[in-house]
Each structure stands twice: as structure tokens, then as C-alpha cells.
N, C-alpha and C. Protein backbone atom coordinates (compact mmCIF):
# COMPACT_ATOMS: atom_id res chain seq x y z
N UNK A 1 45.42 -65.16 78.71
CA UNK A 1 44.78 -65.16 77.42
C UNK A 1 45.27 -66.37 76.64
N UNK A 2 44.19 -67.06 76.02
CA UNK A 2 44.62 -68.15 75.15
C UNK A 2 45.29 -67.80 73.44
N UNK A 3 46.21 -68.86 73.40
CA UNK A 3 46.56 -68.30 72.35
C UNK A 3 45.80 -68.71 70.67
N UNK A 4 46.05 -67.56 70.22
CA UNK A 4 44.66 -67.60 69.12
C UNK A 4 44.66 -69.05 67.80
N UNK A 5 44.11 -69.24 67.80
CA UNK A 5 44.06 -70.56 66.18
C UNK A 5 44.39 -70.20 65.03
N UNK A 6 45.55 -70.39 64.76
CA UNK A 6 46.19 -70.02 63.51
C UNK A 6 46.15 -71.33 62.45
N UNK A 7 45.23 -71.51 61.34
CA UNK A 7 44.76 -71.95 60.41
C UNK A 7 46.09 -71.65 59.05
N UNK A 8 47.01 -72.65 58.02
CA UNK A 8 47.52 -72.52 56.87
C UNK A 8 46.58 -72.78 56.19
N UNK A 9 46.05 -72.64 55.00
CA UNK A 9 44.94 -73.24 54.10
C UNK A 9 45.85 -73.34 52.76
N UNK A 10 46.43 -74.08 52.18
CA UNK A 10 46.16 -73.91 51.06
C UNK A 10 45.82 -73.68 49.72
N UNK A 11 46.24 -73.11 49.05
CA UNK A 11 45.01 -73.13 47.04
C UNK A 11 46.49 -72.65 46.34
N UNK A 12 45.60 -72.77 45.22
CA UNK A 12 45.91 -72.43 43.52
C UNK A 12 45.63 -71.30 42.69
N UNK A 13 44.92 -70.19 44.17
CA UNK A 13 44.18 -69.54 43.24
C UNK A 13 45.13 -68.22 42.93
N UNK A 14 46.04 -67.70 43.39
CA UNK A 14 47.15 -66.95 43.24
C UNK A 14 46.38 -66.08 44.38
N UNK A 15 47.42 -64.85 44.60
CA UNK A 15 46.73 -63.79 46.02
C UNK A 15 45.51 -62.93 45.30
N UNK A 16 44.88 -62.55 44.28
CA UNK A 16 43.47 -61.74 43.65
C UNK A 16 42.96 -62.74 44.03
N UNK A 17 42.92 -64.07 43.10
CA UNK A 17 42.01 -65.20 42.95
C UNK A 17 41.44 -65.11 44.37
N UNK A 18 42.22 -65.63 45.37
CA UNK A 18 41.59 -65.99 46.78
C UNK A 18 41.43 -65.18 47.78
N UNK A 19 41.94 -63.58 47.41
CA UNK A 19 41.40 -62.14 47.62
C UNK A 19 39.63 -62.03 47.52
N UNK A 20 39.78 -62.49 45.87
CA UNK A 20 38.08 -62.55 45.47
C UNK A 20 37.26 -63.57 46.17
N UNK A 21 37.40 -64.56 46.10
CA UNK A 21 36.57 -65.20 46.81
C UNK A 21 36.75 -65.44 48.16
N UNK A 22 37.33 -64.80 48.77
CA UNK A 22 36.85 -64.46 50.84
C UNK A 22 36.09 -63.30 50.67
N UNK A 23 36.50 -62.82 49.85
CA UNK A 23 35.69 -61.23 49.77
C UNK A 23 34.00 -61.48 49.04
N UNK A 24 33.85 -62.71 48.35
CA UNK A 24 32.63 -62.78 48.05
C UNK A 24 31.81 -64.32 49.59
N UNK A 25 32.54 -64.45 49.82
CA UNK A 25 32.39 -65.40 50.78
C UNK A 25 32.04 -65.11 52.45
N UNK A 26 32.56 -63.61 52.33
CA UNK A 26 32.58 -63.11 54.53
C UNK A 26 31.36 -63.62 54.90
N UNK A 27 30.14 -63.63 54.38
CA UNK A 27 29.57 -63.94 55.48
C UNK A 27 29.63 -65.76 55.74
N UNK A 28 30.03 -66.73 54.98
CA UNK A 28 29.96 -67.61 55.43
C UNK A 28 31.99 -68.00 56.60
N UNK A 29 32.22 -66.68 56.82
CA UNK A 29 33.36 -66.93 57.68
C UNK A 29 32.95 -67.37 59.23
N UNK A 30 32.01 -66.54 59.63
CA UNK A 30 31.71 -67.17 60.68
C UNK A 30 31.04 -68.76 60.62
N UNK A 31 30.56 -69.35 60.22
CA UNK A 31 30.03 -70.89 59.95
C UNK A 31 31.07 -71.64 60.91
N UNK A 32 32.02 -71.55 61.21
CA UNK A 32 32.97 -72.20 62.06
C UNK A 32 32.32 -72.31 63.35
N UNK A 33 31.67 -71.53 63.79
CA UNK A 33 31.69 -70.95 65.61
C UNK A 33 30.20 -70.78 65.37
N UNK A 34 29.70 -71.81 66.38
CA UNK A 34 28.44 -71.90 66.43
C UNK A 34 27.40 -70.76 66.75
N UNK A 35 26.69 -70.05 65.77
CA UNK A 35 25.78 -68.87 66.49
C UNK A 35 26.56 -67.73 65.79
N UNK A 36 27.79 -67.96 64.93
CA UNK A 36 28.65 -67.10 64.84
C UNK A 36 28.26 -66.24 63.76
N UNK A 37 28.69 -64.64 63.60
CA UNK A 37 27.98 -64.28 62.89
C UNK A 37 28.99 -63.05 62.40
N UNK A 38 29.24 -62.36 61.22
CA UNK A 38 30.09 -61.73 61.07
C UNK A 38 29.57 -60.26 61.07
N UNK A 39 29.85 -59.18 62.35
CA UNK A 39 29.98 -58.16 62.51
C UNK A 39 30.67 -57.26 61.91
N UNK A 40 31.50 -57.32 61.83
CA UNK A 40 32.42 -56.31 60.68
C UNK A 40 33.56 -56.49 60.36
N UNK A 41 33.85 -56.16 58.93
CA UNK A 41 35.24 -56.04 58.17
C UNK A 41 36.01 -55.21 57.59
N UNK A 42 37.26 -55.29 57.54
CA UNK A 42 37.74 -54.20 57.03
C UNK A 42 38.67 -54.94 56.16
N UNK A 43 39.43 -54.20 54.52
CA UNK A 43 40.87 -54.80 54.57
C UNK A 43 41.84 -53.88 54.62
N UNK A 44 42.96 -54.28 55.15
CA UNK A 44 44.25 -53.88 54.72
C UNK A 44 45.24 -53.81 53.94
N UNK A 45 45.32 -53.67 53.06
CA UNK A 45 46.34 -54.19 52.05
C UNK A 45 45.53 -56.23 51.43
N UNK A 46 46.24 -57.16 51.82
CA UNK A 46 45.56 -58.52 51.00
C UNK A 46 44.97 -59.18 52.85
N UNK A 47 44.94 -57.93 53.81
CA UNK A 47 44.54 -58.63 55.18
C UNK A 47 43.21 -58.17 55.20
N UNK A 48 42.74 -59.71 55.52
CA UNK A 48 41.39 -59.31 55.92
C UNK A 48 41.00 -59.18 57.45
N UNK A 49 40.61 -58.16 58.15
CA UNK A 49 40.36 -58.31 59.65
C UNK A 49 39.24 -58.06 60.09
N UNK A 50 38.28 -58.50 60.50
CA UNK A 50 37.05 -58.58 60.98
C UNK A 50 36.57 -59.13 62.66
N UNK A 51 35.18 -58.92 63.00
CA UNK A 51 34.85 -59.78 63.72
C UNK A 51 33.72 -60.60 64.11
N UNK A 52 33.60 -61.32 64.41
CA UNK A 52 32.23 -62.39 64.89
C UNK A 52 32.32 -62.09 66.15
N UNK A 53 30.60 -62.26 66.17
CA UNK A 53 30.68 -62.40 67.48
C UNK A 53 29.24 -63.58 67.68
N UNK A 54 29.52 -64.65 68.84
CA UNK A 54 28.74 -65.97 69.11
C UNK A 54 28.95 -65.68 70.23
N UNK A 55 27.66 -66.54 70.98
CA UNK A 55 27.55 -66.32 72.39
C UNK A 55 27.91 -65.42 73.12
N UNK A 56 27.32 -64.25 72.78
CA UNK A 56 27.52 -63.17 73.28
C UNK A 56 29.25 -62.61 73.68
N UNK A 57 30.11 -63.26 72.59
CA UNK A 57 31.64 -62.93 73.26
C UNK A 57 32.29 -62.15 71.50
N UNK A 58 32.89 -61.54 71.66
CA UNK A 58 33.46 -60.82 70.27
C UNK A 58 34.55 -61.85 70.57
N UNK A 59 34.86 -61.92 68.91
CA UNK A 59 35.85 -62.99 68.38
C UNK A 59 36.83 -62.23 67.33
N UNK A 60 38.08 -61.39 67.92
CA UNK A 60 39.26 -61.13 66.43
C UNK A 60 39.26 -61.77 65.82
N UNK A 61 39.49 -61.63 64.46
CA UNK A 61 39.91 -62.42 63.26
C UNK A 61 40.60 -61.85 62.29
N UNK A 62 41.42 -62.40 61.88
CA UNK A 62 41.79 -61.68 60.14
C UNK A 62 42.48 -63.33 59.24
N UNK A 63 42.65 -62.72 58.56
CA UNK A 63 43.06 -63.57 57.12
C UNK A 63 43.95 -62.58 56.14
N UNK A 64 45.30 -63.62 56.13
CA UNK A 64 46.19 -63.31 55.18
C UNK A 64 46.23 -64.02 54.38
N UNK A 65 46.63 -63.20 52.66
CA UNK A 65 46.17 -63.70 51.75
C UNK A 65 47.79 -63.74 50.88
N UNK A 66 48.03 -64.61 50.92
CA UNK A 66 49.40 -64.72 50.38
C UNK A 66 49.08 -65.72 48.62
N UNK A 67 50.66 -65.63 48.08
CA UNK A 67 50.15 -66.16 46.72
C UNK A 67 49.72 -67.51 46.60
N UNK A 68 50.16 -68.75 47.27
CA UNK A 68 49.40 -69.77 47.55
C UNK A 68 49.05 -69.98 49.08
N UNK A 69 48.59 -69.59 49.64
CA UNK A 69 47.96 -69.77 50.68
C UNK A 69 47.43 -68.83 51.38
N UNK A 70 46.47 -69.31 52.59
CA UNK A 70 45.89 -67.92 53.41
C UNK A 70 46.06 -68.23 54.80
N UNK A 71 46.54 -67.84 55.52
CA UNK A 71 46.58 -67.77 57.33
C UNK A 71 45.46 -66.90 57.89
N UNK A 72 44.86 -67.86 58.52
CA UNK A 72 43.38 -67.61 59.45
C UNK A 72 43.77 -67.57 60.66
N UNK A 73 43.81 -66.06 61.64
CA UNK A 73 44.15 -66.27 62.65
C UNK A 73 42.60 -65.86 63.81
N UNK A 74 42.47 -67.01 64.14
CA UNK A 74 41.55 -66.90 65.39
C UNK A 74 41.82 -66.52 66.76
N UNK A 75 41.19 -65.37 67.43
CA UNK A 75 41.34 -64.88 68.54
C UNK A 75 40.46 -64.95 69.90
N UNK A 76 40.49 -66.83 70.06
CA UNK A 76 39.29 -66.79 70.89
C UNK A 76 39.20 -66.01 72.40
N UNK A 77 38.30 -65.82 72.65
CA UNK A 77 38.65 -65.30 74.25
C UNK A 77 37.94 -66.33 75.25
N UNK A 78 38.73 -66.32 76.49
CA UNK A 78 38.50 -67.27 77.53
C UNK A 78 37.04 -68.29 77.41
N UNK A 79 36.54 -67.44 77.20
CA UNK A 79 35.06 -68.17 77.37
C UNK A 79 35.13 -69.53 75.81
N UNK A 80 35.38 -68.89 75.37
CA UNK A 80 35.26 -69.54 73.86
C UNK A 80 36.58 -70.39 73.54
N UNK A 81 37.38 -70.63 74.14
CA UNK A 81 38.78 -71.10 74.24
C UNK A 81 38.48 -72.56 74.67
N UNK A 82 37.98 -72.64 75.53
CA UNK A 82 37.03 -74.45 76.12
C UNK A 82 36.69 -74.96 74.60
N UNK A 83 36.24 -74.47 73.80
CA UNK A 83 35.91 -75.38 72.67
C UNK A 83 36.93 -74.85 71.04
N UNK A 84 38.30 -74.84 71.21
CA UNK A 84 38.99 -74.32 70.92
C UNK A 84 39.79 -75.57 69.24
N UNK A 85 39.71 -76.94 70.28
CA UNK A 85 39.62 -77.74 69.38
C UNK A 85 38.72 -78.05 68.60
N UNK A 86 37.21 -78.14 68.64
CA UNK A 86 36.45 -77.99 67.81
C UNK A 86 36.37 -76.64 66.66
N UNK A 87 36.65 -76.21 67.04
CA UNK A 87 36.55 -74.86 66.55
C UNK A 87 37.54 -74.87 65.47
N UNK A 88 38.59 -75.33 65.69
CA UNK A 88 39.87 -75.70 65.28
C UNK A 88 39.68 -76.28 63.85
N UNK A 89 39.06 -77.91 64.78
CA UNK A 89 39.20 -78.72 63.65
C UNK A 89 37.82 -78.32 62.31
N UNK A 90 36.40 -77.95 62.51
CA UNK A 90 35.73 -77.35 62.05
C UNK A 90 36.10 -76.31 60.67
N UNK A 91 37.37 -75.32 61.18
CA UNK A 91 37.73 -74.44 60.30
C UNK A 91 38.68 -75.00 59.44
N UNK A 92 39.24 -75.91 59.86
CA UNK A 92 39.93 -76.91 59.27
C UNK A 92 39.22 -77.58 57.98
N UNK A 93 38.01 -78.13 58.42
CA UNK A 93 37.35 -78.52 57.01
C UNK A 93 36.13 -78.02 56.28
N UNK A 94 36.17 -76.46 56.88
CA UNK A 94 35.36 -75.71 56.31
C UNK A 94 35.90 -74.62 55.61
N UNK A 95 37.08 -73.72 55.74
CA UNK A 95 37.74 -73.29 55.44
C UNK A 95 38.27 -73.13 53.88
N UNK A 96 38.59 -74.49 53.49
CA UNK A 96 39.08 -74.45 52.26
C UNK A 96 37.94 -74.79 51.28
N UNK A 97 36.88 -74.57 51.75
CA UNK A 97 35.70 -74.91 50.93
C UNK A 97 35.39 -73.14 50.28
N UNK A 98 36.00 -72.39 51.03
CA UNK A 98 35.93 -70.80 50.84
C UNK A 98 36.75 -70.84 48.90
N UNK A 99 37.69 -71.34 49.08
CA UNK A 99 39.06 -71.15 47.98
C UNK A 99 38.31 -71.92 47.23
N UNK A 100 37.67 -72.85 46.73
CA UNK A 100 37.14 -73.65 45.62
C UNK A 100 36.21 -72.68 44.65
């Protein structure tokens, strides 16, 4: 198993602030992963855990929401792991467009 894409993001917005806006934002979480599309969410406490699923493969996810920052952890599976750097760098500059 590959190991999953763990994303730091940055903000300002304190842990509500950027609570609220992933929470008004899920469906543009999948936008990373081409075809990707967000199946379901749940939270936990300030964790968000959900999943996409693209090309027919389910994709773990969650997001921790800490007071300045959030950790995006991606759980690709084999198939989806080949494009792992894209995927990567993608959430990389799509990501913090969520927190604005």
C-alpha cells in the first residue's frame, strides 16, 4: 500500500473560521482528482473524514483542522498512486483556495 499524501495548508482563519469554510466548501474537495467526486462525510470532533471516489477507485480522506492550519491526508490506493505527484502538487495549489 502506498503511503497516503499528507498536505500542511496554512491560514489565519483560527480552527471555527476554517471549520466553516471546508464545511461550506466539501464539494469542491474533490476538484484535486480528476472525475473526483465527493461521496460522503462525516465530522469528528474539528476532523473532517470523507470519501471520493474517481475512476471507479474509493479514495480515504480527512482533514484536520487545527488553530492555524489544516492537514489533508490523502489515501490513494494502488491504482491511483501512479499519479500521486500530480495529485499532490494540484492539492497543493488548490487547497488553500478552500481557506480564503
Amino acid at each position: 500500500m502506498p503511503d497516503p499524501i499528507t498536505l500542511d495548508i496554512p491560514h489565519k482563519l483560527g480552527r471555527q473560521g476554517a471549520r466553516d469554510r471546508i464545511a461550506g466548501g466539501i464539494g469542491k474537495l474533490a476538484d484535486s482528482i480528476p472525475g473526483g467526486n465527493v461521496e460522503e462525510h462525516h465530522w469528528e470532533g474539528d476532523t473532517l473524514f470523507f470519501t471520493v471516489t474517481a475512476m471507479g477507485q474509493r479514495i480515504a480522506s480527512k482533514i484536520e483542522i487545527e488553530e492555524d492550519k489544516v492537514r489533508a491526508t490523502v489515501d490513494l490506493p494502488p491504482f491511483l498512486a501512479l499519479f500521486a505527484d500530480k495529485i499532490r502538487d494540484k492539492l497543493g495549489r488548490e487547497a488553500p483556495k478552500l481557506l480564503k
